[in-house]
N, C-alpha and C. Protein backbone atom coordinates (compact mmCIF):
# COMPACT_ATOMS: atom_id res chain seq x y z
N UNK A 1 -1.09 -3.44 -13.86
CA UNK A 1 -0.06 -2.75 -13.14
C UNK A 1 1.28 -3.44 -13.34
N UNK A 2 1.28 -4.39 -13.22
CA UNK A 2 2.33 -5.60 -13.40
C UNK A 2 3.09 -5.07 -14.53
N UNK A 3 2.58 -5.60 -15.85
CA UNK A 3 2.30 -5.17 -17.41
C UNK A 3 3.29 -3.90 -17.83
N UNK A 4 2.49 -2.47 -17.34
CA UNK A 4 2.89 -1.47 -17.07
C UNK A 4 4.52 -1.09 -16.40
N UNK A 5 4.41 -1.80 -15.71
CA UNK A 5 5.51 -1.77 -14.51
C UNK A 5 6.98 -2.48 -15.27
N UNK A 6 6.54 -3.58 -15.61
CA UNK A 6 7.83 -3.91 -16.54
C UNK A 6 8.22 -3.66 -17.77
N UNK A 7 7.15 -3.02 -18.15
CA UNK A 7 7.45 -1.80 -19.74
C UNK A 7 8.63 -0.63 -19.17
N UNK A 8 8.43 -0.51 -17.48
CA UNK A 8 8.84 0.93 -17.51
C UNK A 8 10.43 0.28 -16.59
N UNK A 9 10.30 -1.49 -16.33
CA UNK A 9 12.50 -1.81 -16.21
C UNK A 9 11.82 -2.45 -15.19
N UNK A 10 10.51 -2.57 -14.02
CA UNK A 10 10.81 -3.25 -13.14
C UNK A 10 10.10 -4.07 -12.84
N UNK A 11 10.84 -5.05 -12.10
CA UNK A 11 10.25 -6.28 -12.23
C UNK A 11 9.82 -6.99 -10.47
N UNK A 12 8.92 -7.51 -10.99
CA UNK A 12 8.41 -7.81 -9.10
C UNK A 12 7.17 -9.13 -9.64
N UNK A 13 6.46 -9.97 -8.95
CA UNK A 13 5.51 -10.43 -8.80
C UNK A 13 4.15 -10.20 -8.24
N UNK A 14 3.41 -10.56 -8.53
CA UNK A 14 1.99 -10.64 -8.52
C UNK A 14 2.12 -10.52 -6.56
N UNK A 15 2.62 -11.71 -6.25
CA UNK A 15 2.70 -11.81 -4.65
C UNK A 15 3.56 -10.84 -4.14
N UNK A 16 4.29 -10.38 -4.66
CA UNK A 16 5.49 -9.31 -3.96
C UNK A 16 4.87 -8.12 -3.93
N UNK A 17 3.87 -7.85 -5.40
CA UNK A 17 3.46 -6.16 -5.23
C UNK A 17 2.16 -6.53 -3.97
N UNK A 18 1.63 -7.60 -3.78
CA UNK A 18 0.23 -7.86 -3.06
C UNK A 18 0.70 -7.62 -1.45
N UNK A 19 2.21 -8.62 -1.51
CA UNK A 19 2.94 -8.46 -0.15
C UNK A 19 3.16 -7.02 0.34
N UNK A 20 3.50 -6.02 -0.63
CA UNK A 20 3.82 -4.97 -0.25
C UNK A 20 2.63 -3.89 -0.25
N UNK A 21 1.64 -4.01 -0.89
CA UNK A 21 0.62 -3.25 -1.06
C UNK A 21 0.12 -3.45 0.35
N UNK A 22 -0.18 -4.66 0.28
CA UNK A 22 -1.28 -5.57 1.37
C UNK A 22 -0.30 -4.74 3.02
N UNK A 23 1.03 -4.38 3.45
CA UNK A 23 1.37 -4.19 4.10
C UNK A 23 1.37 -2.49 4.86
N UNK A 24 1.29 -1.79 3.46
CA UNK A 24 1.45 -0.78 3.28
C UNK A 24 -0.54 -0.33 3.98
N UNK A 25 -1.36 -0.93 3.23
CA UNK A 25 -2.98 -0.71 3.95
C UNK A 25 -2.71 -1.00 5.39
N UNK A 26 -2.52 -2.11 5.59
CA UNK A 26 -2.60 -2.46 7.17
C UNK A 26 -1.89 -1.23 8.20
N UNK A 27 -0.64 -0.62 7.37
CA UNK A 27 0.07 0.12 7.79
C UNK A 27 -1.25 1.39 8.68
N UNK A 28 -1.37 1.74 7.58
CA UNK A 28 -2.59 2.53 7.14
C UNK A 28 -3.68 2.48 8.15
N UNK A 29 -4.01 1.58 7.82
CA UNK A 29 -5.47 1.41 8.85
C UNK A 29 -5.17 1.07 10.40
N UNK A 30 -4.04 0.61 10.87
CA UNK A 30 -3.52 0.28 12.35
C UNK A 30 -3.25 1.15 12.97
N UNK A 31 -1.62 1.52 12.31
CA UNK A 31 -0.72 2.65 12.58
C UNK A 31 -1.15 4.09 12.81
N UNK A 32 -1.87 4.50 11.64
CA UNK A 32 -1.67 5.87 11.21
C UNK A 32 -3.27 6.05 11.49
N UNK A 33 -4.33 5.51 11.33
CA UNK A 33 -5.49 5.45 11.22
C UNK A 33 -6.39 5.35 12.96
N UNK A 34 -5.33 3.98 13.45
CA UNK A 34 -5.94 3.64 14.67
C UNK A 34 -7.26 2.99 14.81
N UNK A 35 -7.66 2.39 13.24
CA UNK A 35 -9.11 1.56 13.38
C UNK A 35 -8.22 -0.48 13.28
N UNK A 36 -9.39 -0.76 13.34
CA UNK A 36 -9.11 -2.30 12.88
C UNK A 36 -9.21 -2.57 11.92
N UNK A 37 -8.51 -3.92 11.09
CA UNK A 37 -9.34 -4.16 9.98
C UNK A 37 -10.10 -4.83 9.39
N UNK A 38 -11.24 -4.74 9.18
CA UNK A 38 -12.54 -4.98 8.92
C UNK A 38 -13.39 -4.54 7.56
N UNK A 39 -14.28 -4.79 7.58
CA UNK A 39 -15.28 -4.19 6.58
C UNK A 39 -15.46 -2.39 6.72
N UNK A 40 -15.49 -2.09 7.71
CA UNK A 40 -15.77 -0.77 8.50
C UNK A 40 -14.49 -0.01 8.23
N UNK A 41 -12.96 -0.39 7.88
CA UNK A 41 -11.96 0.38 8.22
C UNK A 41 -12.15 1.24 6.68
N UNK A 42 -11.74 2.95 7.17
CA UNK A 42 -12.32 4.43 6.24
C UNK A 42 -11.29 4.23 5.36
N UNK A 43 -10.43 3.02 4.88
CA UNK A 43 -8.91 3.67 4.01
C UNK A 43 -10.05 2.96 2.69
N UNK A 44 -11.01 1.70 3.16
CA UNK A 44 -11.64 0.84 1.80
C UNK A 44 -12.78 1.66 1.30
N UNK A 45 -13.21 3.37 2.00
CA UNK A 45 -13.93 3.64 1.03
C UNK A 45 -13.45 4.46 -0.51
N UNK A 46 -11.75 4.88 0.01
CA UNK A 46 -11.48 5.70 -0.77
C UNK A 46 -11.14 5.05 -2.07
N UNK A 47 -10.87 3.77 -2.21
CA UNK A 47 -11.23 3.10 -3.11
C UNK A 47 -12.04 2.90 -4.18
N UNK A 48 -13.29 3.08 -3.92
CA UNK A 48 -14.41 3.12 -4.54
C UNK A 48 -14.23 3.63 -5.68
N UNK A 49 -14.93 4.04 -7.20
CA UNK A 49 -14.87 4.51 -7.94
C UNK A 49 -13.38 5.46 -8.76
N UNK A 50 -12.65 4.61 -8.16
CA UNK A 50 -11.11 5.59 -8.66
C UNK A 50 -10.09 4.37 -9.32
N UNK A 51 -9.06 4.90 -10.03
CA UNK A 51 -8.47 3.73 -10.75
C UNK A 51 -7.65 3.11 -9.50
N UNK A 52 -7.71 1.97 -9.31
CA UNK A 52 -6.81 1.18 -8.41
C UNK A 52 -5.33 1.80 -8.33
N UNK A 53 -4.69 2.45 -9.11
CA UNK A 53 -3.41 2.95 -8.97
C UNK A 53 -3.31 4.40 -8.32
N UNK A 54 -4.59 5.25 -8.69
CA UNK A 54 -5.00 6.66 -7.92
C UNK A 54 -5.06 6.18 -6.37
N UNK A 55 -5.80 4.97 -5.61
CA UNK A 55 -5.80 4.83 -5.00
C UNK A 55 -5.15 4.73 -3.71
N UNK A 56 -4.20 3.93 -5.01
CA UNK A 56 -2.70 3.41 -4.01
C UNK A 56 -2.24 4.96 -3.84
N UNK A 57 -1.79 5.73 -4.86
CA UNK A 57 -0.88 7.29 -4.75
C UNK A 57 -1.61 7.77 -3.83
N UNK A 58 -3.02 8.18 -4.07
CA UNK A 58 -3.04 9.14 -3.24
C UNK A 58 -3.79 8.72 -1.91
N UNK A 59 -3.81 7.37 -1.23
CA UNK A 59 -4.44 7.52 -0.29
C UNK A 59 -4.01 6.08 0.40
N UNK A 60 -2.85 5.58 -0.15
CA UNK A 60 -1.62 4.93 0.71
C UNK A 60 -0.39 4.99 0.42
N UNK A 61 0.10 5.38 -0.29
CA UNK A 61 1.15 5.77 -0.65
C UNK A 61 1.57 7.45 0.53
N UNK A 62 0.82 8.08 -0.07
CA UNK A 62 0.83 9.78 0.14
C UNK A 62 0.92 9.52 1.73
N UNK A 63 0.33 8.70 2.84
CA UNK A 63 0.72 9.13 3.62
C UNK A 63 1.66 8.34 4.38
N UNK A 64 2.58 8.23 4.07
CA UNK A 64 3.99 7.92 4.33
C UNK A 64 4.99 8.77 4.11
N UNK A 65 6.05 8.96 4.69
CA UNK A 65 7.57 9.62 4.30
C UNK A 65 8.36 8.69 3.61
N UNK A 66 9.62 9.51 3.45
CA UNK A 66 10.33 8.60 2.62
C UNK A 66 10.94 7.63 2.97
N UNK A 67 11.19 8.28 4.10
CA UNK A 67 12.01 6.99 5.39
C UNK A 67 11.34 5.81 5.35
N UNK A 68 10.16 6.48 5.64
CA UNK A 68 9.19 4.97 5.98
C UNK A 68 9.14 4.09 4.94
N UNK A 69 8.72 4.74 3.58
CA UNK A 69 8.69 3.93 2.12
C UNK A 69 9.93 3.01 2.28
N UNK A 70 11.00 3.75 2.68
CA UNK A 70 12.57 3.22 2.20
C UNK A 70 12.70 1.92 2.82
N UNK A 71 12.12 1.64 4.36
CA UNK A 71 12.09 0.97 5.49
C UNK A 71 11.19 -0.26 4.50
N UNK A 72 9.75 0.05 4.27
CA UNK A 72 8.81 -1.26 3.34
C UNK A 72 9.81 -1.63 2.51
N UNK A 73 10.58 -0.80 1.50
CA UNK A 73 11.19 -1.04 0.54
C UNK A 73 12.74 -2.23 1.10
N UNK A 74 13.04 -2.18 1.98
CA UNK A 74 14.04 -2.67 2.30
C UNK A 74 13.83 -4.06 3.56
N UNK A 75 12.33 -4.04 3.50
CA UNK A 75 11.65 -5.43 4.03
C UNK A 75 12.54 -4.77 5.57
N UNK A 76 13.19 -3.99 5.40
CA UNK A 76 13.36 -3.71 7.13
C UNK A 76 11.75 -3.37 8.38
N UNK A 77 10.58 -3.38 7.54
CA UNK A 77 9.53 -2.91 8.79
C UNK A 77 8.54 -3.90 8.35
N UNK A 78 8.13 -4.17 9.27
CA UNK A 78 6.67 -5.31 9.13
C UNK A 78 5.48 -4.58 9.59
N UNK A 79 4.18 -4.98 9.11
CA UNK A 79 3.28 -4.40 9.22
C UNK A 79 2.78 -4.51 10.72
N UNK A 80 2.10 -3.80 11.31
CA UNK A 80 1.55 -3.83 12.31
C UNK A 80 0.56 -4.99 12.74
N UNK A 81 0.40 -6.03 13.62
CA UNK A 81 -0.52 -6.75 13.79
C UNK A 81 -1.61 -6.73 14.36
């Protein structure tokens, strides 16, 4: 993804996309979901068998607005604890 990502101009780290990924699930599973997170939370089955990047689009990414993206994007919102 990394690889990919700076073929196409942008540039980020290993820890920055993990920081933001990693924030964006929690988002997910707290916020929007209302489970804990655990072994048990429903966002880690959609995972399963799909390319790690399908994953992210369509089943953390997708449910966010733009606002909200803009907000992760601008380190203005922290993840839920």
């Amino acid at each position: 993804m990394l690889f990919h990502a700076s073929d196409e101009g942008f540039r980020f780290t290993a820890e920055e996309l993990v920081s933001v990924v990693g924030a964006l699930e929690i988002e997910v599973i707290v916020a929007k979901d209302g489970q804990t997170v655990d072994g048990d939370s429903a966002l880690w089955r959609h995972m399963w068998g799909v390319r790690y990047l399908d994953y992210l689009l369509d089943h953390v990414v997708s449910r966010f607005g733009e606002e909200e993206l803009r907000g992760f994007a601008a380190d203005e919102r922290r993840p839920v604890s």
